[in-house]
C-alpha atoms as a PDB file:
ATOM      1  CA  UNK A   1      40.083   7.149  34.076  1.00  0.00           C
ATOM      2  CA  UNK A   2      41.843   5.435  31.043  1.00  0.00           C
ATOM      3  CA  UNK A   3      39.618   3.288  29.538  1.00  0.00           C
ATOM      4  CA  UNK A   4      39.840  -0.524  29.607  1.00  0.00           C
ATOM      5  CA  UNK A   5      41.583  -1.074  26.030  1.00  0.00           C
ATOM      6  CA  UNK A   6      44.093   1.464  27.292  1.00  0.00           C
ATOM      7  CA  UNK A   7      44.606  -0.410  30.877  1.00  0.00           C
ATOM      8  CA  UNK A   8      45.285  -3.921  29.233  1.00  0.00           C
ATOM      9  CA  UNK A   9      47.686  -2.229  26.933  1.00  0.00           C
ATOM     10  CA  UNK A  10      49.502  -0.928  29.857  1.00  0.00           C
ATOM     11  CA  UNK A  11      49.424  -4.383  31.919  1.00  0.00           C
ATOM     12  CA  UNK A  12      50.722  -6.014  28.640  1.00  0.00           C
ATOM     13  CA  UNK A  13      53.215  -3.883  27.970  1.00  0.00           C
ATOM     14  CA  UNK A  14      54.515  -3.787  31.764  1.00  0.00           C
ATOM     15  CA  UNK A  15      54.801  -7.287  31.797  1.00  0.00           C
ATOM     16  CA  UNK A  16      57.567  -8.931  30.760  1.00  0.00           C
ATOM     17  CA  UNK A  17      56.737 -12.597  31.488  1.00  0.00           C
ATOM     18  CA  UNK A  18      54.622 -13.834  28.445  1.00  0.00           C
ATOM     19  CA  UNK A  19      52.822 -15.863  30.797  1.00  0.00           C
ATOM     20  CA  UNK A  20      51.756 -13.253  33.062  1.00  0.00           C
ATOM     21  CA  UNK A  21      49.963 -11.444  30.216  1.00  0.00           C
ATOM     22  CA  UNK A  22      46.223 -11.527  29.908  1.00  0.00           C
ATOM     23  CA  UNK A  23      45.173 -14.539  28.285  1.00  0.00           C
ATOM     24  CA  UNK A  24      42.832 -12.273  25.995  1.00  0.00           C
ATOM     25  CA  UNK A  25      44.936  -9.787  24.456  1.00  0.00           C
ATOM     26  CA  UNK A  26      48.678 -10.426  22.592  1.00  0.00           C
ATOM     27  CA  UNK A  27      51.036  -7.641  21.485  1.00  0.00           C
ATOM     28  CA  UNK A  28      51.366  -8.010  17.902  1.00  0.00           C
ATOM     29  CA  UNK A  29      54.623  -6.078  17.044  1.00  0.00           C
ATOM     30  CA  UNK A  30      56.493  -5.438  13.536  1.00  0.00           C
ATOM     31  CA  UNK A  31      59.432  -3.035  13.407  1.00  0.00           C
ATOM     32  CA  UNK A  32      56.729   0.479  12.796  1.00  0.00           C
ATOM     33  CA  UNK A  33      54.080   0.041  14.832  1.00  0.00           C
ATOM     34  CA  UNK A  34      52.382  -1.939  17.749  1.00  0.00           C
ATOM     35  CA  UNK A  35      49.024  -3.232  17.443  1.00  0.00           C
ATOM     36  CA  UNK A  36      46.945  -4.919  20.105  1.00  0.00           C
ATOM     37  CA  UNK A  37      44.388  -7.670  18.783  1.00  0.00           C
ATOM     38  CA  UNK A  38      42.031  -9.839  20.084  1.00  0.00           C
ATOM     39  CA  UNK A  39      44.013 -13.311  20.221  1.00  0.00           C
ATOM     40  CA  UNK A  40      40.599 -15.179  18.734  1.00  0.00           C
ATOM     41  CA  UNK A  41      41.360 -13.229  15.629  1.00  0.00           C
ATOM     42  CA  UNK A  42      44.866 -14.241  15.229  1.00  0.00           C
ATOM     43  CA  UNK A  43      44.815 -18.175  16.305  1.00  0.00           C
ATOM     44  CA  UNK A  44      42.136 -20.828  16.538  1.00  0.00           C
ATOM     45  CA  UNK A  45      42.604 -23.589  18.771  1.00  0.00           C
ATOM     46  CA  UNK A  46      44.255 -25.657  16.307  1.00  0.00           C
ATOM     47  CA  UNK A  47      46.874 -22.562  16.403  1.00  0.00           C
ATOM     48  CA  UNK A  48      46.202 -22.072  12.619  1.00  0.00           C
ATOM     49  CA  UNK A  49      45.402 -18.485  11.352  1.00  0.00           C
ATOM     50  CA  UNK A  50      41.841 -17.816  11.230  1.00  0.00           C
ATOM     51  CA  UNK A  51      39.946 -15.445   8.233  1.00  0.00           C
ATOM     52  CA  UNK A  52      36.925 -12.998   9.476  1.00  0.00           C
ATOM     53  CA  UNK A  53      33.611 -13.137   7.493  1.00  0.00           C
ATOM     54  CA  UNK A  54      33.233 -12.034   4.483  1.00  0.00           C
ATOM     55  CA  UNK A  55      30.463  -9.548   3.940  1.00  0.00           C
ATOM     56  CA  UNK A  56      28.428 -11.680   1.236  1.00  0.00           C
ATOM     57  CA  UNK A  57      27.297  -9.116  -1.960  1.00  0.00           C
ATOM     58  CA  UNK A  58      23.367  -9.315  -2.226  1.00  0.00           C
ATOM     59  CA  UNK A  59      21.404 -10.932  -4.813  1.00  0.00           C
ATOM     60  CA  UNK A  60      20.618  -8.963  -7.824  1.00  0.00           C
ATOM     61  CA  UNK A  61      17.315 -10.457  -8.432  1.00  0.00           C
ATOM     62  CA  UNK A  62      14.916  -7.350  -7.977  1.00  0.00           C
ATOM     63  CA  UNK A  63      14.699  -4.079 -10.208  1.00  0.00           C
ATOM     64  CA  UNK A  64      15.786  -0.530  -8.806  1.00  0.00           C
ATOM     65  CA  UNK A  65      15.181   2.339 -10.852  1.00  0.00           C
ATOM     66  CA  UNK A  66      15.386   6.129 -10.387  1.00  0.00           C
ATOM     67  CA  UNK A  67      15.142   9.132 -12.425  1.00  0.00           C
ATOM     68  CA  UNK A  68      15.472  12.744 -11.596  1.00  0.00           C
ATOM     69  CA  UNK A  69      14.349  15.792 -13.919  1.00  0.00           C
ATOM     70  CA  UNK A  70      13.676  18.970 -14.151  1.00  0.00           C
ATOM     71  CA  UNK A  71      11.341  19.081 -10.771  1.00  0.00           C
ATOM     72  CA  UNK A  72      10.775  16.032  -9.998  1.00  0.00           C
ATOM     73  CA  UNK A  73      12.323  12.530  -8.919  1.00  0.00           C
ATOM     74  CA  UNK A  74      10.997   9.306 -10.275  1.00  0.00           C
ATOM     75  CA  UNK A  75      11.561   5.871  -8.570  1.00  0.00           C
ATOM     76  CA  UNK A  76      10.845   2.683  -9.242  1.00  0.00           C
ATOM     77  CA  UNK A  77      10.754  -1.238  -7.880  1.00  0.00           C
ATOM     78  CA  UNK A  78       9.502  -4.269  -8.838  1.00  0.00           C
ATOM     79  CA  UNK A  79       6.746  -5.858  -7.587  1.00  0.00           C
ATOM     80  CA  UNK A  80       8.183  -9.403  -7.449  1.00  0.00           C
ATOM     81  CA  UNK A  81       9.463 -10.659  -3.779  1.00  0.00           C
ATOM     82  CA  UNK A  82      11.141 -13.770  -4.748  1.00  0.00           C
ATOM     83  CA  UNK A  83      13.494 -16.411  -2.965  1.00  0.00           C
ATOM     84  CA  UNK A  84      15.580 -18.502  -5.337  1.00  0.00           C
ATOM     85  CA  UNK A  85      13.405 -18.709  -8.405  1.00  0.00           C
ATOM     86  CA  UNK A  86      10.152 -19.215  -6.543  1.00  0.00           C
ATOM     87  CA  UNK A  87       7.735 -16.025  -6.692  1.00  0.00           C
ATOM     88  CA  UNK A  88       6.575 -15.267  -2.561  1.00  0.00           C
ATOM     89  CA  UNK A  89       4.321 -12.133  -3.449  1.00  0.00           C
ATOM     90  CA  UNK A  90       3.177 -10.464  -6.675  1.00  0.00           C
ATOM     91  CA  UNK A  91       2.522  -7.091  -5.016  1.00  0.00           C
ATOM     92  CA  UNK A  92       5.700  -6.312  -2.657  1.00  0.00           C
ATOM     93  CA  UNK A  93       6.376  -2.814  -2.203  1.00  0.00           C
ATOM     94  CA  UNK A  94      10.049  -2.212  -2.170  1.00  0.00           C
ATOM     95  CA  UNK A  95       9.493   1.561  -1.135  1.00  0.00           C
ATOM     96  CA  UNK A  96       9.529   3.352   2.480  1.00  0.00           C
ATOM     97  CA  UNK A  97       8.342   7.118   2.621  1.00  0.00           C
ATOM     98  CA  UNK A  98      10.928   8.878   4.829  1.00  0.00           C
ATOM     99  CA  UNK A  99       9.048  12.021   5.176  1.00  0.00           C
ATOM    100  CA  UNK A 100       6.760  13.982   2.540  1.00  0.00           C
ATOM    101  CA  UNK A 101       9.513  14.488  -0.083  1.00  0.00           C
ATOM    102  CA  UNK A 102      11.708  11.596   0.041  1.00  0.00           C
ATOM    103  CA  UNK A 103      11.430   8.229  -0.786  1.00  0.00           C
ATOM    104  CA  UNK A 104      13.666   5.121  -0.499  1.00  0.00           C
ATOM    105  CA  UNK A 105      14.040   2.180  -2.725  1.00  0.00           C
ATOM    106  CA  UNK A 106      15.385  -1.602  -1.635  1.00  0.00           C
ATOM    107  CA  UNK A 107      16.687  -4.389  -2.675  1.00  0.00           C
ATOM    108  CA  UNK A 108      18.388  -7.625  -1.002  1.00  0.00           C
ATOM    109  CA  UNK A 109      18.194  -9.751   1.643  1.00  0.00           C
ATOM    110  CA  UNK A 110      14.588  -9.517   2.543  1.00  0.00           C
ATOM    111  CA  UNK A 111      15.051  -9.469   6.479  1.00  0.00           C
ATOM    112  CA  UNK A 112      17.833  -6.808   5.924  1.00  0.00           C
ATOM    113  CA  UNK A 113      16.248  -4.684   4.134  1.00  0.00           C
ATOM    114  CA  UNK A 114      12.638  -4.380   5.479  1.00  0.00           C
ATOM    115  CA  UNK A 115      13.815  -3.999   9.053  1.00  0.00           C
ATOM    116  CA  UNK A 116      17.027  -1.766   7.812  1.00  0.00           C
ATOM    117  CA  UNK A 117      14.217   0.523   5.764  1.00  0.00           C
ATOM    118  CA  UNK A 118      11.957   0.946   8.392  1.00  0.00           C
ATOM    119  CA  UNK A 119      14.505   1.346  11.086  1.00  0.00           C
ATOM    120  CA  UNK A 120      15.604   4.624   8.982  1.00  0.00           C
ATOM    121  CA  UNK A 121      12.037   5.412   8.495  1.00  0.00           C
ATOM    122  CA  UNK A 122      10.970   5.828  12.132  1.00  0.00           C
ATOM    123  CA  UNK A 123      14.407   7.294  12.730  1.00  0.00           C
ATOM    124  CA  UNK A 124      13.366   9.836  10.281  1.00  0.00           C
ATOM    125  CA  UNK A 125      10.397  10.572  11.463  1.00  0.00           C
ATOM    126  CA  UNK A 126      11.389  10.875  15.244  1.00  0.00           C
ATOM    127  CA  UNK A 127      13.910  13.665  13.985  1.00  0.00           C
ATOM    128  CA  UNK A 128      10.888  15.769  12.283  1.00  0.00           C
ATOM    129  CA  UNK A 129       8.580  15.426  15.684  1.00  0.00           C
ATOM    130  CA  UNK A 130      11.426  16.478  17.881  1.00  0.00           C
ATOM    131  CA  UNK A 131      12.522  19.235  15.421  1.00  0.00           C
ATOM    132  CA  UNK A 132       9.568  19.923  13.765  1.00  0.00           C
ATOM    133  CA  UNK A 133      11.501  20.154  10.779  1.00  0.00           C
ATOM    134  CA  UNK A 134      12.411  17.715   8.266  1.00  0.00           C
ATOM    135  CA  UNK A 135      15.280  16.496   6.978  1.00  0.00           C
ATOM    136  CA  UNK A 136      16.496  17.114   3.251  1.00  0.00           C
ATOM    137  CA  UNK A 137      17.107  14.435   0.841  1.00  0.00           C
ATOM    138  CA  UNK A 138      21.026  15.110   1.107  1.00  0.00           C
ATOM    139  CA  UNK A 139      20.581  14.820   4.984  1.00  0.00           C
ATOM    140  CA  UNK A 140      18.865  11.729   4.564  1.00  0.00           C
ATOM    141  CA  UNK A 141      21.054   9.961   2.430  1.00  0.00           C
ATOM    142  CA  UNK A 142      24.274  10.711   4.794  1.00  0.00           C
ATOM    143  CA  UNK A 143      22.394   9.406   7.610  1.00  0.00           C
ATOM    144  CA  UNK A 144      21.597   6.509   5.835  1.00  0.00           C
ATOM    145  CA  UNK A 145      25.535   6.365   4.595  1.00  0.00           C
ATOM    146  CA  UNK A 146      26.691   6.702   8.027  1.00  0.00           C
ATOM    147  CA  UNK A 147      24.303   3.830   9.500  1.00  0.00           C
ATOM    148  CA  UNK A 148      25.260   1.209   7.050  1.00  0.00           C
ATOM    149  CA  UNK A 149      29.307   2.189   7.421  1.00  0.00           C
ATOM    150  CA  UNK A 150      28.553   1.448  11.200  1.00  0.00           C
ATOM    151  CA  UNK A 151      26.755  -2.060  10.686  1.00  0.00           C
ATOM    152  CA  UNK A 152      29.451  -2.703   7.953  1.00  0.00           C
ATOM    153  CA  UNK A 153      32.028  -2.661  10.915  1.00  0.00           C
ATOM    154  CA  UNK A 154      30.064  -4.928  13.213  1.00  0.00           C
ATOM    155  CA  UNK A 155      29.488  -8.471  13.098  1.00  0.00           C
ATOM    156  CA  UNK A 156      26.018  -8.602  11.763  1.00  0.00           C
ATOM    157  CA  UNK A 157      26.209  -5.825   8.657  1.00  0.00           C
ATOM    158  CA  UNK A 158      22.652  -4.997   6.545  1.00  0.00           C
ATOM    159  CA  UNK A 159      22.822  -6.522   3.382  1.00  0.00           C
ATOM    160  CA  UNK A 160      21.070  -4.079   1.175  1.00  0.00           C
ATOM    161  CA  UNK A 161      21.188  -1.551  -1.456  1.00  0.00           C
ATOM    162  CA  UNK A 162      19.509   1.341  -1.807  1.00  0.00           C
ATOM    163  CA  UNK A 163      18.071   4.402  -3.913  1.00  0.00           C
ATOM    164  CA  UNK A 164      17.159   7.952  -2.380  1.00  0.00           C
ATOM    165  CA  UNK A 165      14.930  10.508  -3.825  1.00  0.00           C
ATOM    166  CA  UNK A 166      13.768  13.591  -2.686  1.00  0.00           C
ATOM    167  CA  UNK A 167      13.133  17.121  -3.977  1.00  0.00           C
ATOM    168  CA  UNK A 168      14.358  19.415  -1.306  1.00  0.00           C
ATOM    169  CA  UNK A 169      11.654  21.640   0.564  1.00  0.00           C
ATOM    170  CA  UNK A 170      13.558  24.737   0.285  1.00  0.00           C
ATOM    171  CA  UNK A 171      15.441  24.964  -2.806  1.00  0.00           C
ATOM    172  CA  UNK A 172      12.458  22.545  -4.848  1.00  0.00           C
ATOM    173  CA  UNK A 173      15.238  20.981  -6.376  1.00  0.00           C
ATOM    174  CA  UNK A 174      15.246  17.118  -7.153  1.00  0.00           C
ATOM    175  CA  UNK A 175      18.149  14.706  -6.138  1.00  0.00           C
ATOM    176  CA  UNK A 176      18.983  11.141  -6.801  1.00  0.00           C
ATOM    177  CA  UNK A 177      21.385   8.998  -4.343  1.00  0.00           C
ATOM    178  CA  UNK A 178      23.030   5.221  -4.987  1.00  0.00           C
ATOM    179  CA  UNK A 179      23.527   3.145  -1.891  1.00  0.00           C
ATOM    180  CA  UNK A 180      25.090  -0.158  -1.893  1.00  0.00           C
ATOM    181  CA  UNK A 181      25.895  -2.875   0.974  1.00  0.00           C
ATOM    182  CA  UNK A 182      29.539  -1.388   1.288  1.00  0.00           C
ATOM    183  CA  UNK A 183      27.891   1.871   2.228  1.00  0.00           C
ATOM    184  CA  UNK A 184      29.142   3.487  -1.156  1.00  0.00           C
ATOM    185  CA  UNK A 185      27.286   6.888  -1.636  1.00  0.00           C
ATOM    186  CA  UNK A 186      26.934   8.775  -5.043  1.00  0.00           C
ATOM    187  CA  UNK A 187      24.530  11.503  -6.270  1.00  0.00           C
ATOM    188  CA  UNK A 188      23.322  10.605  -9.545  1.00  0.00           C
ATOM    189  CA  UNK A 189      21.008  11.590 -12.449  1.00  0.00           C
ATOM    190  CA  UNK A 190      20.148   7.982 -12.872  1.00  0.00           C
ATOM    191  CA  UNK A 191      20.461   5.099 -11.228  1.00  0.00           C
ATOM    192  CA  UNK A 192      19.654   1.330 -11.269  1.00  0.00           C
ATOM    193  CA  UNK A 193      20.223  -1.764  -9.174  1.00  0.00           C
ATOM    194  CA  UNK A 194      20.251  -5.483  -9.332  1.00  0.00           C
ATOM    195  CA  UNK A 195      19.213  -6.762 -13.180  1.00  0.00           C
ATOM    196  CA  UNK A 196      18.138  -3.409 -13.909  1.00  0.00           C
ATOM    197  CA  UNK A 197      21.962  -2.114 -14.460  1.00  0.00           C
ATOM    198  CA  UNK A 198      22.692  -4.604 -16.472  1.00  0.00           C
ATOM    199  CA  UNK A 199      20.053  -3.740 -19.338  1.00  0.00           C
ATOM    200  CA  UNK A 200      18.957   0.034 -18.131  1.00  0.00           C
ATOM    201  CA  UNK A 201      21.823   1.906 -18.116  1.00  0.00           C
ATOM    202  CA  UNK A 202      22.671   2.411 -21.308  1.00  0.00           C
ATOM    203  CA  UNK A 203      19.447   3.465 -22.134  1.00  0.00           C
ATOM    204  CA  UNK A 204      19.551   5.941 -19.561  1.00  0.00           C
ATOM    205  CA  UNK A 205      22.595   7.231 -20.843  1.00  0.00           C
ATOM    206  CA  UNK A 206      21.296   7.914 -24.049  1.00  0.00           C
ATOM    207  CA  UNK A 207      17.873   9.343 -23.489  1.00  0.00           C
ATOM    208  CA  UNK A 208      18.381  11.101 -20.307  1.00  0.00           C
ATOM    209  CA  UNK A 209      18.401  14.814 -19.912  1.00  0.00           C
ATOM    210  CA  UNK A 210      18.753  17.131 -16.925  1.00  0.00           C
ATOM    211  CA  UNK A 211      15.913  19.173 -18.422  1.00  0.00           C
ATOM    212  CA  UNK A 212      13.355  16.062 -18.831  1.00  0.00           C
ATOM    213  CA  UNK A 213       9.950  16.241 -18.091  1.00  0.00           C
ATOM    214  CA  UNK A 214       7.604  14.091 -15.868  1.00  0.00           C
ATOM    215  CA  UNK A 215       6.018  12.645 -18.831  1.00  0.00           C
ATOM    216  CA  UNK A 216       9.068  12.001 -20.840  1.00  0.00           C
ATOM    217  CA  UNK A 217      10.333  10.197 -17.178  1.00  0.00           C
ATOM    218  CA  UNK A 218       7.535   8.019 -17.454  1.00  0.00           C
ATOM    219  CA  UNK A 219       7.974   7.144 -20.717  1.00  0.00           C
ATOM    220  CA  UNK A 220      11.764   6.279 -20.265  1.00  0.00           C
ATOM    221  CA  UNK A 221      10.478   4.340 -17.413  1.00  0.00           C
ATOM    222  CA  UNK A 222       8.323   2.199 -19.614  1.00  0.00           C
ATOM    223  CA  UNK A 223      11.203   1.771 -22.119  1.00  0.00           C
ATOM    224  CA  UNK A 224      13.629   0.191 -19.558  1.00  0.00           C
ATOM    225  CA  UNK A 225      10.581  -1.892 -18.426  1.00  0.00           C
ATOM    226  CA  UNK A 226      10.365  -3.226 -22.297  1.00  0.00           C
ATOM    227  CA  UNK A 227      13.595  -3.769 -22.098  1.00  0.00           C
ATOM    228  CA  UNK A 228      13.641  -5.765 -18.749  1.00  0.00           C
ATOM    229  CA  UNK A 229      10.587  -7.716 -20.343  1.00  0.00           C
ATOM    230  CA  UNK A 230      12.211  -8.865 -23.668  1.00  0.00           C
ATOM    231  CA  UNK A 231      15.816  -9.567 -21.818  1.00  0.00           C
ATOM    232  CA  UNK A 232      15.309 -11.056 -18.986  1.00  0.00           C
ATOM    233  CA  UNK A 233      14.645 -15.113 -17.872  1.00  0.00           C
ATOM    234  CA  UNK A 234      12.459 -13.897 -14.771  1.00  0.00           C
ATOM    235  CA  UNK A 235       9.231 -12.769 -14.698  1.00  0.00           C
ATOM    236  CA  UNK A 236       9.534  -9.377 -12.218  1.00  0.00           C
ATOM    237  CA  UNK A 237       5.591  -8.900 -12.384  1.00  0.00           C
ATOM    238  CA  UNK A 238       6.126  -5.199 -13.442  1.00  0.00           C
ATOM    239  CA  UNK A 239       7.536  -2.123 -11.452  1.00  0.00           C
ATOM    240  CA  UNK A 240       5.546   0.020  -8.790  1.00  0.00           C
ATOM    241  CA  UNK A 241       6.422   3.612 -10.232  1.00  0.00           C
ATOM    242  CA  UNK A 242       6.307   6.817  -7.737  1.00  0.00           C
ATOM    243  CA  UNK A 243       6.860  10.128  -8.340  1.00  0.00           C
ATOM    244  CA  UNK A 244       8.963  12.384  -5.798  1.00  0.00           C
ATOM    245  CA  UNK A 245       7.589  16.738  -6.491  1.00  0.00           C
ATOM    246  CA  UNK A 246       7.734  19.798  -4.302  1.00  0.00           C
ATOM    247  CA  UNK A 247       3.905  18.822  -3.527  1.00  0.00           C
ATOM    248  CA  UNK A 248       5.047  15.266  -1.913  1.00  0.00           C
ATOM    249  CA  UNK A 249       4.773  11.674  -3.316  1.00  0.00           C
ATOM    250  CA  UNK A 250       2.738   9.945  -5.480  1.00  0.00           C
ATOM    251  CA  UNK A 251       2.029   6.524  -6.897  1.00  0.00           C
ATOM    252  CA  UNK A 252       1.855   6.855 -10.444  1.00  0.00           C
ATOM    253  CA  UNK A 253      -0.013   4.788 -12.860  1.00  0.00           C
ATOM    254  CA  UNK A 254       2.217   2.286 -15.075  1.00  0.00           C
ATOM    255  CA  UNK A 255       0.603   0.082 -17.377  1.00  0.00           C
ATOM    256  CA  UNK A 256       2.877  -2.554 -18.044  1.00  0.00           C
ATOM    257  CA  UNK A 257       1.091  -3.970 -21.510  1.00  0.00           C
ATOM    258  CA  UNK A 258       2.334  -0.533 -23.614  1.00  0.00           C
ATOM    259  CA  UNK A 259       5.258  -0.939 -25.444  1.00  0.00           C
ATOM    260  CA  UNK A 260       7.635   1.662 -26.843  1.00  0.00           C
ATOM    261  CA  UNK A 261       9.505  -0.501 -28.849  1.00  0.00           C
ATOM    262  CA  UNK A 262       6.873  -2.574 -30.913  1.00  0.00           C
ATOM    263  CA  UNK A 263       7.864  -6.190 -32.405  1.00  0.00           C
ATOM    264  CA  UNK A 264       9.182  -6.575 -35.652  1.00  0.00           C
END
């Protein structure tokens, strides 16, 4: 049975009366090809050509940061939920555990990403109790690449972006993945969103190793968090810092008042 698309293209097509065509569909034809569109998205009533919305970029006011190194994978978020410049929560935890060795980091619209975050979460977690296996960081990360592709072509698209980390079960090696709203993918050594690129990435660039330890992670964490501290307008009320191993995730402590860089 040809589907319904395919059945109004026929009736179009068959007709030759304009009028006699379905009042919902219009042949748009050019001298290669024949397209059939939804006449709402060519016309308005005022027969004037209409633009479809945008998909609006999300604000860059939180901190993303993620590490990986030699057996491990270190991510971390600020604790700051804000809205405009006023300060909603000191303690907001901008992490979701996926399963026991991967973690994801967000950042955006705070609807979006909360519901988006958890809606991969239990999705992740159905697939392991069905399975009773669990999916690998790289899995993860296309799944999560796939779903925001699909709400990118739909009228209400998430508005997030969005770090991955994970040290694979089998092969105990660490990974890193960058998300954004456009559903962009990239494995990475590093990675930062929102203010944090701005200020973070050279550093990153410079001290970062493949080799790098856990302790040397954290103390390249603390550096970018100097950095944030002496750069920025905002106060971000400091980063929640977790730590992605072959033994499974853990919140690491991060004390906020020790510098690397002391004043001059």
């Amino acid at each position: 049975m040809p589907s319904r698309c395919v059945r109004v293209a026929a009736a179009c097509w068959s007709s030759n009366n304009a009028d006699e065509r379905p009042t919902c569909w219009k042949l748009k034809h050019n001298t290669r090809k024949l397209a059939i569109v939804p006449t709402n998205l060519l016309h308005n009533n005022n027969n004037r050509r209409t633009q479809l919305p945008t998909q609006p970029q999300p604000k860059c006011m939180e901190v993303l940061l993620g590490i990986t190194g030699k057996d491990f994978t270190l991510i971390a978020a600020s604790k700051a939920a804000m809205r405009g410049p006023t300060i909603l929560k000191a303690t907001d935890d901008k992490t979701r555990q996926l399963n026991d060795h991967t973690l994801l980091a967000f950042s955006g619209e705070p609807g979006d990403t909360v519901q988006f975050a958890e809606y991969i979460q239990a999705n992740s977690q159905l697939y392991s109790m069905r399975n009773e296996t669990e999916l690998s960081p790289s899995a993860l990360a296309h799944f999560v690449r796939g779903e925001l592709a699909s709400s990118l072509r739909s009228r209400n698209p998430y508005s997030v972006n969005l770090l991955l980390g994970g040290v694979d079960p089998i092969t105990n090696k660490p990974s890193l993945y960058w998300l954004d709203y456009l559903a962009s993918l990239a494995k990475v050594p590093y990675a930062a969103h929102g203010y944090a690129q701005y200020y973070c990435l050279s550093l990153l660039d410079k001290h970062h190793h493949p080799n790098i330890t856990l302790d040397e992670g954290m103390k390249l964490l603390r550096l970018c968090s100097d950095e944030l501290k002496r750069r920025l307008p905002i106060d971000f009320k400091g980063l929640v810092v977790k730590a992605v191993t072959k033994d499974g995730i853990e919140t690491k402590p991060f004390d906020e008042d020790e510098k690397v860089v002391k004043d001059t």
